[in-house]
PDB file of N, CA and C in Angstrom:
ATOM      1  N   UNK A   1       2.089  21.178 -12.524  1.00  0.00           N
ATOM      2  CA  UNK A   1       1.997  19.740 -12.534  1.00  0.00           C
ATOM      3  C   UNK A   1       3.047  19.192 -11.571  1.00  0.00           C
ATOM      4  N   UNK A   2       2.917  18.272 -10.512  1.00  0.00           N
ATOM      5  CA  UNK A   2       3.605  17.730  -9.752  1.00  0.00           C
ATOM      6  C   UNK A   2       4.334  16.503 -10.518  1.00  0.00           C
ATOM      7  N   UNK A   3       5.265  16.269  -9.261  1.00  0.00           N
ATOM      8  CA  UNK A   3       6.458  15.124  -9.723  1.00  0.00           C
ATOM      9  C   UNK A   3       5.690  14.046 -10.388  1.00  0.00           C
ATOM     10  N   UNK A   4       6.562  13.160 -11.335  1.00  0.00           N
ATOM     11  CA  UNK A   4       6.035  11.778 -11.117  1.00  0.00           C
ATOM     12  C   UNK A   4       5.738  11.023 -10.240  1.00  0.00           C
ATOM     13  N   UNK A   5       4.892  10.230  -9.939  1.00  0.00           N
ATOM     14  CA  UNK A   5       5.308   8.891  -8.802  1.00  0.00           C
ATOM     15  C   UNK A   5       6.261   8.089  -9.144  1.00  0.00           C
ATOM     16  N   UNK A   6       6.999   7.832  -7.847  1.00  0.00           N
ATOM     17  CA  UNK A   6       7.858   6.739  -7.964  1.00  0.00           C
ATOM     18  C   UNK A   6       7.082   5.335  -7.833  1.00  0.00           C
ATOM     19  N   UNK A   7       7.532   4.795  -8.520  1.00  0.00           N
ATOM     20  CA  UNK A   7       6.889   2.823  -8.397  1.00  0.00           C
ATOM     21  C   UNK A   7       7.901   2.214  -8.503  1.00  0.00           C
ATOM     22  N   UNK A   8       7.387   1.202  -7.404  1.00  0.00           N
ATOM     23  CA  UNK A   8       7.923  -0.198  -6.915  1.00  0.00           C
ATOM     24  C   UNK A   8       7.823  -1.721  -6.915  1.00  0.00           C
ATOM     25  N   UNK A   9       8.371  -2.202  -8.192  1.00  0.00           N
ATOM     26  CA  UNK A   9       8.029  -3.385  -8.594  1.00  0.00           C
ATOM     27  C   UNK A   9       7.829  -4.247  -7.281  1.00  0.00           C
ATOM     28  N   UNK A  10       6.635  -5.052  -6.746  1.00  0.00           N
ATOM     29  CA  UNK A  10       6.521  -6.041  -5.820  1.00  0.00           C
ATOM     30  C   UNK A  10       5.995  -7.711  -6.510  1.00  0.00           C
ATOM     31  N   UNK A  11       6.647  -7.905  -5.935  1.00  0.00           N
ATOM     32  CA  UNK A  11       5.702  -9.370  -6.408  1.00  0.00           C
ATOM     33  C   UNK A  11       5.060 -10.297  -4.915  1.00  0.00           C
ATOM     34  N   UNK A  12       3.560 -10.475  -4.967  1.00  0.00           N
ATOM     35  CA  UNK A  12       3.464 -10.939  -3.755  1.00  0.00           C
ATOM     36  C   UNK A  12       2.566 -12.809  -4.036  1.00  0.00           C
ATOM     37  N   UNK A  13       2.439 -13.549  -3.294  1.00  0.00           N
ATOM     38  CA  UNK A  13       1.895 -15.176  -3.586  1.00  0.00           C
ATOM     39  C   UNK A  13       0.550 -14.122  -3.154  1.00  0.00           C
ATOM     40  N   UNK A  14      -0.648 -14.657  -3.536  1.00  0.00           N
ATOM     41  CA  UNK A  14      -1.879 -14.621  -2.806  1.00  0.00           C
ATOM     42  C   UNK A  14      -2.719 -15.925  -2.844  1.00  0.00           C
ATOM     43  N   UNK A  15      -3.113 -16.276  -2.137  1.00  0.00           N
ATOM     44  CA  UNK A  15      -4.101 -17.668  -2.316  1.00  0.00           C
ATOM     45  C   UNK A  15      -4.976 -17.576  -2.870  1.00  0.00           C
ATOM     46  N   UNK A  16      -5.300 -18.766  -3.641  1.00  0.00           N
ATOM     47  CA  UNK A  16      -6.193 -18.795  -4.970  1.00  0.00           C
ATOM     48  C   UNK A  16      -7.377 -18.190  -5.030  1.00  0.00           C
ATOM     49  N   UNK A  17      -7.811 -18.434  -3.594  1.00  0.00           N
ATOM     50  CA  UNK A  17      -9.545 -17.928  -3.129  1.00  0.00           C
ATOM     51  C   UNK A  17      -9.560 -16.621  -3.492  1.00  0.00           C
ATOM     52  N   UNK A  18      -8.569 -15.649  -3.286  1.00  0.00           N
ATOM     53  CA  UNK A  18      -7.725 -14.266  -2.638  1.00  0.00           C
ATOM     54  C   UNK A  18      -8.101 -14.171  -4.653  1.00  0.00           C
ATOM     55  N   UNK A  19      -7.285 -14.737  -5.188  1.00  0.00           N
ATOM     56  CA  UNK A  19      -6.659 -14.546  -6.469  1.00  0.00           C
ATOM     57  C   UNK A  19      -8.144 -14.394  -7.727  1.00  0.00           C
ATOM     58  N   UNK A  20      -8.854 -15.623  -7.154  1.00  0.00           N
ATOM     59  CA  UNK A  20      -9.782 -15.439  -8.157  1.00  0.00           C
ATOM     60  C   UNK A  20     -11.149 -14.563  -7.758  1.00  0.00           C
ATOM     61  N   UNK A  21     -11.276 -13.775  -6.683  1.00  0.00           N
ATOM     62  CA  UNK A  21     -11.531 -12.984  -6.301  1.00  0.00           C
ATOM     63  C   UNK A  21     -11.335 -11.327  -6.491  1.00  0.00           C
ATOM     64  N   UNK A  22     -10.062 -11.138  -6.884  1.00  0.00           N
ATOM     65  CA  UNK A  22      -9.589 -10.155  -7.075  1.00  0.00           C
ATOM     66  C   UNK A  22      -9.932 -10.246  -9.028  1.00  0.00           C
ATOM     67  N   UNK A  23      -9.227 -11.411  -9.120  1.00  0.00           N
ATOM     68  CA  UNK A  23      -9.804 -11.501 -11.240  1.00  0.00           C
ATOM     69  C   UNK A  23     -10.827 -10.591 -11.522  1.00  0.00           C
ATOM     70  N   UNK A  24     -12.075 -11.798 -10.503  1.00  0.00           N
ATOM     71  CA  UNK A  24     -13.402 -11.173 -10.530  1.00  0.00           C
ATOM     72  C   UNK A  24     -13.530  -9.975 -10.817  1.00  0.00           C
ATOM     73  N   UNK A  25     -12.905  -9.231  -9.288  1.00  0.00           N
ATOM     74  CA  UNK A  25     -13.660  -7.622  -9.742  1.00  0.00           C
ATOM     75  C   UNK A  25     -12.914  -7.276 -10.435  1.00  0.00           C
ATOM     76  N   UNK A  26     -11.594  -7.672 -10.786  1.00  0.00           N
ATOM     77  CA  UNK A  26     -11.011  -6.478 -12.047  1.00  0.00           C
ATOM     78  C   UNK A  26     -11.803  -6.803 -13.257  1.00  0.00           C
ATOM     79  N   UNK A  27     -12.422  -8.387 -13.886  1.00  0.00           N
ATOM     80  CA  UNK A  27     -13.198  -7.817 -15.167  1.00  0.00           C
ATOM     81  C   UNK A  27     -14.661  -7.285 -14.407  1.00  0.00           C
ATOM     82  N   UNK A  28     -14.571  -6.984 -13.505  1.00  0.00           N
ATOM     83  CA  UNK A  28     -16.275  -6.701 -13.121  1.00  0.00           C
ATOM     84  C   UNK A  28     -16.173  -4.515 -13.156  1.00  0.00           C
ATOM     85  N   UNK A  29     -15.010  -4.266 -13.011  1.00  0.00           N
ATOM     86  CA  UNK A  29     -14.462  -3.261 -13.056  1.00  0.00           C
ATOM     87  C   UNK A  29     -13.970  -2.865 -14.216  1.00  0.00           C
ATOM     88  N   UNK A  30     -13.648  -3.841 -15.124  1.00  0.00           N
ATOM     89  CA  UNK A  30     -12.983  -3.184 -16.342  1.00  0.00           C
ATOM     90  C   UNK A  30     -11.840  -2.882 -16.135  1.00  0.00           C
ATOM     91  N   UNK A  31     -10.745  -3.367 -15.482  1.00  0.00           N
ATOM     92  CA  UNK A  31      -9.338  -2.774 -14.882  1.00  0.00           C
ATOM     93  C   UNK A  31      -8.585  -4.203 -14.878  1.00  0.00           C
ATOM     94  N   UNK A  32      -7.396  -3.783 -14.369  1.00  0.00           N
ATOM     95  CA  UNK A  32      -6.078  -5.118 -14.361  1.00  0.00           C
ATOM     96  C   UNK A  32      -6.468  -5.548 -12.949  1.00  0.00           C
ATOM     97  N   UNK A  33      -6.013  -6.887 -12.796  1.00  0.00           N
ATOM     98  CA  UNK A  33      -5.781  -7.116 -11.202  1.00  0.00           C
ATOM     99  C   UNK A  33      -4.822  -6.517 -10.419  1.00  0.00           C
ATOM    100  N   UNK A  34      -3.734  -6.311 -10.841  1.00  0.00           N
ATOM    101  CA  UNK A  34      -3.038  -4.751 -10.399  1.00  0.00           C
ATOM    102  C   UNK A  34      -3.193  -3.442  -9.454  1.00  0.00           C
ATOM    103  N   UNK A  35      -4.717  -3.141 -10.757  1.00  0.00           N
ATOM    104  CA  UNK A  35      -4.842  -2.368 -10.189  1.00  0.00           C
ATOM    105  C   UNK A  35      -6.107  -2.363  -8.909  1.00  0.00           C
ATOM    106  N   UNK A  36      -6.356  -3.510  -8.959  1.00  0.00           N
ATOM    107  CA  UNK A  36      -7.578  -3.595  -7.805  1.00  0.00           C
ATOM    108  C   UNK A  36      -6.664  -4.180  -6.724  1.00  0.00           C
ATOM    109  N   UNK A  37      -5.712  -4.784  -6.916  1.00  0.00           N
ATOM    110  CA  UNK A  37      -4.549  -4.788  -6.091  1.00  0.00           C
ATOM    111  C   UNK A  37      -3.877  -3.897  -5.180  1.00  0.00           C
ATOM    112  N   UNK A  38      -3.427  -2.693  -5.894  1.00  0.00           N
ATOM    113  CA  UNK A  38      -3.560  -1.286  -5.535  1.00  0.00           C
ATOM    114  C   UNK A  38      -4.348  -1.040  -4.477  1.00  0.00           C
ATOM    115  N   UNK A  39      -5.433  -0.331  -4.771  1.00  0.00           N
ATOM    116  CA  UNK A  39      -6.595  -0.216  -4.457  1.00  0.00           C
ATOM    117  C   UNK A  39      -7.110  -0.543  -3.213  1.00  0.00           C
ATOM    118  N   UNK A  40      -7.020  -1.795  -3.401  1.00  0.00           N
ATOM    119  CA  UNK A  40      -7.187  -2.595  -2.019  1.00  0.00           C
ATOM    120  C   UNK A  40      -6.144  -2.305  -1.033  1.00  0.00           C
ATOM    121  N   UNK A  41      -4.922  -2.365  -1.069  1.00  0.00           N
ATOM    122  CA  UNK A  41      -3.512  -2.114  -0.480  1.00  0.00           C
ATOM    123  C   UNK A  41      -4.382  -0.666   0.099  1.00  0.00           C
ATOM    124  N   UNK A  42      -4.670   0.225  -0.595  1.00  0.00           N
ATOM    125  CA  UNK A  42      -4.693   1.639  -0.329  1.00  0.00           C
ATOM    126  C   UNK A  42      -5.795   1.933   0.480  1.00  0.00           C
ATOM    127  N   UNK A  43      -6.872   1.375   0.338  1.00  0.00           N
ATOM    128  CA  UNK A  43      -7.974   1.313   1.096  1.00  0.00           C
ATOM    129  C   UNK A  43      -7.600   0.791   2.846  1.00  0.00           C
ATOM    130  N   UNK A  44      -7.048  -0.499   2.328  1.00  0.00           N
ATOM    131  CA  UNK A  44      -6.638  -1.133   3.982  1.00  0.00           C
ATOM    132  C   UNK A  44      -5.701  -0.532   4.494  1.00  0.00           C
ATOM    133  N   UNK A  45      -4.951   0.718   4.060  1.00  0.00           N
ATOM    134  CA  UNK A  45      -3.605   1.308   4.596  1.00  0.00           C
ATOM    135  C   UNK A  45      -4.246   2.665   5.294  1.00  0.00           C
ATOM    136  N   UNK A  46      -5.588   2.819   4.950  1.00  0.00           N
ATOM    137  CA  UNK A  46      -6.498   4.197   5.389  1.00  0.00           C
ATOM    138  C   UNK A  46      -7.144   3.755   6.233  1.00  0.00           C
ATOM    139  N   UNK A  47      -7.920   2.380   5.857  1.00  0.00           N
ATOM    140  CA  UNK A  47      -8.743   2.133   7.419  1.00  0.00           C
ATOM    141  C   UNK A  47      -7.535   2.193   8.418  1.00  0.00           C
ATOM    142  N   UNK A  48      -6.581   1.058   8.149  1.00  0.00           N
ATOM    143  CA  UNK A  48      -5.541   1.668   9.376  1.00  0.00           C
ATOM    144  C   UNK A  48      -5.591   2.835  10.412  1.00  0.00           C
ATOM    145  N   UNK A  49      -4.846   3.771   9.299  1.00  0.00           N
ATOM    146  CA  UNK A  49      -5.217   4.638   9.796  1.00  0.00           C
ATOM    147  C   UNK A  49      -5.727   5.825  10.941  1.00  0.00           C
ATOM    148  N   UNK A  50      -7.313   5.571  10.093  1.00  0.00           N
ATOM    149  CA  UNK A  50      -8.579   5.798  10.648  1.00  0.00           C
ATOM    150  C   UNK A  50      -8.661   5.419  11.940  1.00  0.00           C
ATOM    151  N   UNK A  51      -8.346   3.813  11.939  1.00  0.00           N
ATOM    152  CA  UNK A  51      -8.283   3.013  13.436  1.00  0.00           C
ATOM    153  C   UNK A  51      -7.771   3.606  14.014  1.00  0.00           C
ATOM    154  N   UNK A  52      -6.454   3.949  13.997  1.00  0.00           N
ATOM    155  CA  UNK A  52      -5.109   4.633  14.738  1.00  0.00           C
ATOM    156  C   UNK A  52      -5.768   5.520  15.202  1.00  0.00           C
ATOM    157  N   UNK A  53      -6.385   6.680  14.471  1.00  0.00           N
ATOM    158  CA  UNK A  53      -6.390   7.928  15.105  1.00  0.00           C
ATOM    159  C   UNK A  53      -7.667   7.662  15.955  1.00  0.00           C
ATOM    160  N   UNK A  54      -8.360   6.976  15.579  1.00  0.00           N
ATOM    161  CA  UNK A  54      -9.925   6.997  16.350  1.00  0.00           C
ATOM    162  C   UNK A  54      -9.017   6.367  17.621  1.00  0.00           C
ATOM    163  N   UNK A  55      -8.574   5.261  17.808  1.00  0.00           N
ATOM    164  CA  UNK A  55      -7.896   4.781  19.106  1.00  0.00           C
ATOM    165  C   UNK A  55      -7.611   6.214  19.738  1.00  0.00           C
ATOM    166  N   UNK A  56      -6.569   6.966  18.874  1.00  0.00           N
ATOM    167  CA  UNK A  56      -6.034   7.757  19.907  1.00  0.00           C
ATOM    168  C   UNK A  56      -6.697   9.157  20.674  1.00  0.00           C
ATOM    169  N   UNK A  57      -7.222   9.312  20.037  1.00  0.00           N
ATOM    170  CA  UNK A  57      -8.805  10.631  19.943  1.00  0.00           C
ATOM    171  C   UNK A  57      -9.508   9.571  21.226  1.00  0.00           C
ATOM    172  N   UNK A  58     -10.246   8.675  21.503  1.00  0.00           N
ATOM    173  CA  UNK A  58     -10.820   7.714  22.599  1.00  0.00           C
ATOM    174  C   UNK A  58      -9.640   7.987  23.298  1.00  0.00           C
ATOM    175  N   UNK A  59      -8.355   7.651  23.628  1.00  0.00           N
ATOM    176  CA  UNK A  59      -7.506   7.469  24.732  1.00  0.00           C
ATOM    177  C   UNK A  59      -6.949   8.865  25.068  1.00  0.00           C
ATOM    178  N   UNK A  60      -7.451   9.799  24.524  1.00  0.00           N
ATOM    179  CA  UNK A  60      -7.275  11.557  24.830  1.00  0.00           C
ATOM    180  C   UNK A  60      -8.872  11.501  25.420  1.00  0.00           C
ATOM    181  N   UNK A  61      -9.747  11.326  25.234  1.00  0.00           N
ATOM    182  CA  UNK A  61     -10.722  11.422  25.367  1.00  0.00           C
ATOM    183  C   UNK A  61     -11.107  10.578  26.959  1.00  0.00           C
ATOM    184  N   UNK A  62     -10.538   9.674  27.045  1.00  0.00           N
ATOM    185  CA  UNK A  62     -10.145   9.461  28.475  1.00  0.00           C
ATOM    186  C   UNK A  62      -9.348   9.773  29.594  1.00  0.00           C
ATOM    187  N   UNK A  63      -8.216  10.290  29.042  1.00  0.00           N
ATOM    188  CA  UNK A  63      -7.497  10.428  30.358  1.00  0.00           C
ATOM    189  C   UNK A  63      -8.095  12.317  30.841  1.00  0.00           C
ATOM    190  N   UNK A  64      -8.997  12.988  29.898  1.00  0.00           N
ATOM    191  CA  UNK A  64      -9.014  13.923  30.027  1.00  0.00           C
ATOM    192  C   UNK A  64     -10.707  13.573  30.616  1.00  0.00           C
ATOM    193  N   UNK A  65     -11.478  12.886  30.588  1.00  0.00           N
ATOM    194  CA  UNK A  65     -13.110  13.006  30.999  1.00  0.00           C
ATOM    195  C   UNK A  65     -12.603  12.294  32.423  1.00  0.00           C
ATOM    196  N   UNK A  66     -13.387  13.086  33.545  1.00  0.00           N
ATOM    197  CA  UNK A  66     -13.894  12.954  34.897  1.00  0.00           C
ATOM    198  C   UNK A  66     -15.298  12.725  35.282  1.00  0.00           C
ATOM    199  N   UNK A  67     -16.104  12.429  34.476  1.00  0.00           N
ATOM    200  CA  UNK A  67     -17.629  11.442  34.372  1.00  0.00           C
ATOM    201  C   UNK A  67     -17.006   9.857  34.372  1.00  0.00           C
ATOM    202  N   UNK A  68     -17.455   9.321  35.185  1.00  0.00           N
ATOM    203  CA  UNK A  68     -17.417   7.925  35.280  1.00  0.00           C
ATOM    204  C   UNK A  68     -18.067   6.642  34.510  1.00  0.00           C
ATOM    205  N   UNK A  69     -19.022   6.997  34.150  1.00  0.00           N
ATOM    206  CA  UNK A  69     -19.815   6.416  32.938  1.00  0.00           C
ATOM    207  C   UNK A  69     -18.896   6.627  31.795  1.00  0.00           C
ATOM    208  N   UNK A  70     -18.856   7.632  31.378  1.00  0.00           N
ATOM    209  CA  UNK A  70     -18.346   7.838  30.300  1.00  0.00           C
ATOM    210  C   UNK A  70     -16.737   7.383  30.091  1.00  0.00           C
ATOM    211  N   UNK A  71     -15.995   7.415  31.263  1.00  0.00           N
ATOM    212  CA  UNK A  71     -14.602   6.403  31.358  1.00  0.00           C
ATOM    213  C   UNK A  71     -15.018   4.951  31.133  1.00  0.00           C
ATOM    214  N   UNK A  72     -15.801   4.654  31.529  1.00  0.00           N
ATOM    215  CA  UNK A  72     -16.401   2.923  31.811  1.00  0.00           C
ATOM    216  C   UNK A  72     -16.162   3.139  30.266  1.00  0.00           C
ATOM    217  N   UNK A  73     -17.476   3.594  29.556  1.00  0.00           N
ATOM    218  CA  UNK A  73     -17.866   3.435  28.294  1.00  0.00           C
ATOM    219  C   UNK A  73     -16.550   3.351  27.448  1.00  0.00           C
ATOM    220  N   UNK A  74     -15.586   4.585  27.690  1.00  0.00           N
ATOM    221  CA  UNK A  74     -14.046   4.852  26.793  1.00  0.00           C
ATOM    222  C   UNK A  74     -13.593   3.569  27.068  1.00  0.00           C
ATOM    223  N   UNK A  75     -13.655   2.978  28.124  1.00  0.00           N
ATOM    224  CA  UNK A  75     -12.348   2.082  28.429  1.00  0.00           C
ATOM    225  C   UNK A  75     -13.108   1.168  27.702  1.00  0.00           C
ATOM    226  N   UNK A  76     -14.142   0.428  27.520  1.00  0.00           N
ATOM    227  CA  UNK A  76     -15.186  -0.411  27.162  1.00  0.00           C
ATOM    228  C   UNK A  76     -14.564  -0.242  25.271  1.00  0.00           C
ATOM    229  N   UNK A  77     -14.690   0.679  24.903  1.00  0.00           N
ATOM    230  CA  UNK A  77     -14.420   0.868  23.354  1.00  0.00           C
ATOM    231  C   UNK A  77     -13.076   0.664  23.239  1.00  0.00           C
ATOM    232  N   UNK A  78     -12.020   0.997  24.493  1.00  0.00           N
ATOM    233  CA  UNK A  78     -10.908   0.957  23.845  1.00  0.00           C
ATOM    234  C   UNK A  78     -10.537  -0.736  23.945  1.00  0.00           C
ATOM    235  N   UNK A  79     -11.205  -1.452  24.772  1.00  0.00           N
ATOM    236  CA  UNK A  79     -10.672  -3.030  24.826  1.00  0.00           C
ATOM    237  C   UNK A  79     -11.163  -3.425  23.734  1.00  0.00           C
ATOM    238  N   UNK A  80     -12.185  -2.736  23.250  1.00  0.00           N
ATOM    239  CA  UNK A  80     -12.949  -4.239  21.831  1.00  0.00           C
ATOM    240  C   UNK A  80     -12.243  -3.346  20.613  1.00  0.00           C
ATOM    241  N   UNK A  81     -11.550  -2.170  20.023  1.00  0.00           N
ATOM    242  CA  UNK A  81     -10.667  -2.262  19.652  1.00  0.00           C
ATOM    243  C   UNK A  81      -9.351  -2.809  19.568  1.00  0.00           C
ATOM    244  N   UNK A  82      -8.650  -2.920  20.830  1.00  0.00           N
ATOM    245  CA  UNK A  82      -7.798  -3.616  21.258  1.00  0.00           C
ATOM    246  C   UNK A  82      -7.796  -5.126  20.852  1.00  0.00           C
ATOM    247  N   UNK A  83      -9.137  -5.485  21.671  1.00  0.00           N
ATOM    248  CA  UNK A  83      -9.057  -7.364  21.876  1.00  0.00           C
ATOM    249  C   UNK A  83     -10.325  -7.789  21.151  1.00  0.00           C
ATOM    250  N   UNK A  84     -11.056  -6.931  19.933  1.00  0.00           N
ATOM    251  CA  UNK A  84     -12.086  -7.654  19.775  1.00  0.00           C
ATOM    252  C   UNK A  84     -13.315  -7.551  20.278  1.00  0.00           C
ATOM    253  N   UNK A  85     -14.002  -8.224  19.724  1.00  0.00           N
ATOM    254  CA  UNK A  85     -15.330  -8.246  20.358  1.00  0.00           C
ATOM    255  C   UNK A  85     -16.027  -9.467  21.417  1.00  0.00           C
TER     256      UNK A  85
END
Protein backbone atom coordinates (compact mmCIF):
# COMPACT_ATOMS: atom_id res chain seq x y z
CA UNK A 1 0.00 0.00 0.00
CA UNK A 2 1.45 3.38 -0.93
CA UNK A 3 1.87 6.67 1.04
CA UNK A 4 -0.98 8.78 1.92
CA UNK A 5 -1.76 11.81 -0.18
CA UNK A 6 -0.84 14.92 0.97
CA UNK A 7 -3.82 17.66 0.80
CA UNK A 8 -4.00 21.17 0.49
CA UNK A 9 -6.58 23.23 1.93
CA UNK A 10 -7.48 25.95 -1.04
CA UNK A 11 -10.13 28.19 -1.02
CA UNK A 12 -10.98 29.67 -4.43
CA UNK A 13 -14.19 32.68 -5.44
CA UNK A 14 -15.88 31.06 -8.56
CA UNK A 15 -18.69 32.95 -10.29
CA UNK A 16 -22.09 32.07 -9.66
CA UNK A 17 -22.76 30.76 -13.29
CA UNK A 18 -19.34 28.58 -12.58
CA UNK A 19 -20.89 27.75 -9.01
CA UNK A 20 -24.29 26.64 -9.79
CA UNK A 21 -23.06 24.62 -12.43
CA UNK A 22 -20.70 22.70 -10.67
CA UNK A 23 -23.83 22.14 -7.65
CA UNK A 24 -25.57 20.75 -10.59
CA UNK A 25 -23.38 17.98 -11.48
CA UNK A 26 -22.31 17.16 -8.04
CA UNK A 27 -26.14 16.23 -7.12
CA UNK A 28 -26.39 14.90 -10.73
CA UNK A 29 -23.32 12.74 -9.70
CA UNK A 30 -24.12 11.98 -6.27
CA UNK A 31 -20.77 13.60 -4.95
CA UNK A 32 -19.68 17.02 -3.08
CA UNK A 33 -18.86 20.03 -5.17
CA UNK A 34 -15.38 19.42 -4.03
CA UNK A 35 -15.12 16.80 -5.48
CA UNK A 36 -16.25 17.70 -9.03
CA UNK A 37 -14.03 20.52 -8.25
CA UNK A 38 -11.19 18.18 -8.13
CA UNK A 39 -11.96 16.53 -11.00
CA UNK A 40 -12.31 19.24 -13.12
CA UNK A 41 -8.86 20.85 -11.84
CA UNK A 42 -7.49 17.30 -12.88
CA UNK A 43 -8.99 16.86 -16.11
CA UNK A 44 -7.90 20.54 -17.29
CA UNK A 45 -4.30 19.90 -15.82
CA UNK A 46 -4.15 16.67 -18.44
CA UNK A 47 -5.61 18.31 -21.37
CA UNK A 48 -2.75 20.69 -20.68
CA UNK A 49 -0.70 18.49 -20.89
CA UNK A 50 -1.75 16.55 -23.81
CA UNK A 51 -1.56 20.07 -25.59
CA UNK A 52 2.05 20.44 -24.51
CA UNK A 53 3.23 17.32 -25.75
CA UNK A 54 1.14 17.22 -29.00
CA UNK A 55 2.73 20.92 -29.62
CA UNK A 56 5.97 19.46 -29.09
CA UNK A 57 5.78 15.99 -31.07
CA UNK A 58 4.35 18.68 -34.28
CA UNK A 59 7.49 20.99 -33.66
CA UNK A 60 9.92 17.69 -33.73
CA UNK A 61 7.93 16.68 -36.42
CA UNK A 62 8.92 19.75 -38.28
CA UNK A 63 12.16 20.68 -37.96
CA UNK A 64 12.91 17.04 -38.85
CA UNK A 65 10.32 16.60 -42.27
CA UNK A 66 11.91 17.85 -45.69
CA UNK A 67 8.41 17.47 -47.73
CA UNK A 68 7.13 20.85 -48.14
CA UNK A 69 3.50 20.29 -47.93
CA UNK A 70 3.78 18.65 -45.04
CA UNK A 71 5.97 21.70 -43.28
CA UNK A 72 3.18 24.10 -44.69
CA UNK A 73 0.61 21.75 -43.06
CA UNK A 74 3.01 21.46 -39.45
CA UNK A 75 3.47 25.07 -39.44
CA UNK A 76 -0.39 25.57 -40.29
CA UNK A 77 -1.27 23.33 -36.99
CA UNK A 78 1.29 24.80 -35.02
CA UNK A 79 -0.19 28.61 -35.44
CA UNK A 80 -3.93 27.59 -34.68
CA UNK A 81 -2.58 25.97 -31.61
CA UNK A 82 -0.61 28.83 -30.85
CA UNK A 83 -3.12 31.73 -32.01
CA UNK A 84 -6.35 29.99 -32.45
CA UNK A 85 -8.43 29.46 -35.02
Amino acid sequence: MGAPKTVVRQSVTLPSAVARRVQSLAQRERTSANRVIVDLIETGLEAKEREKKTFFELADRLAESSDESERKRLKAELARMTYGD
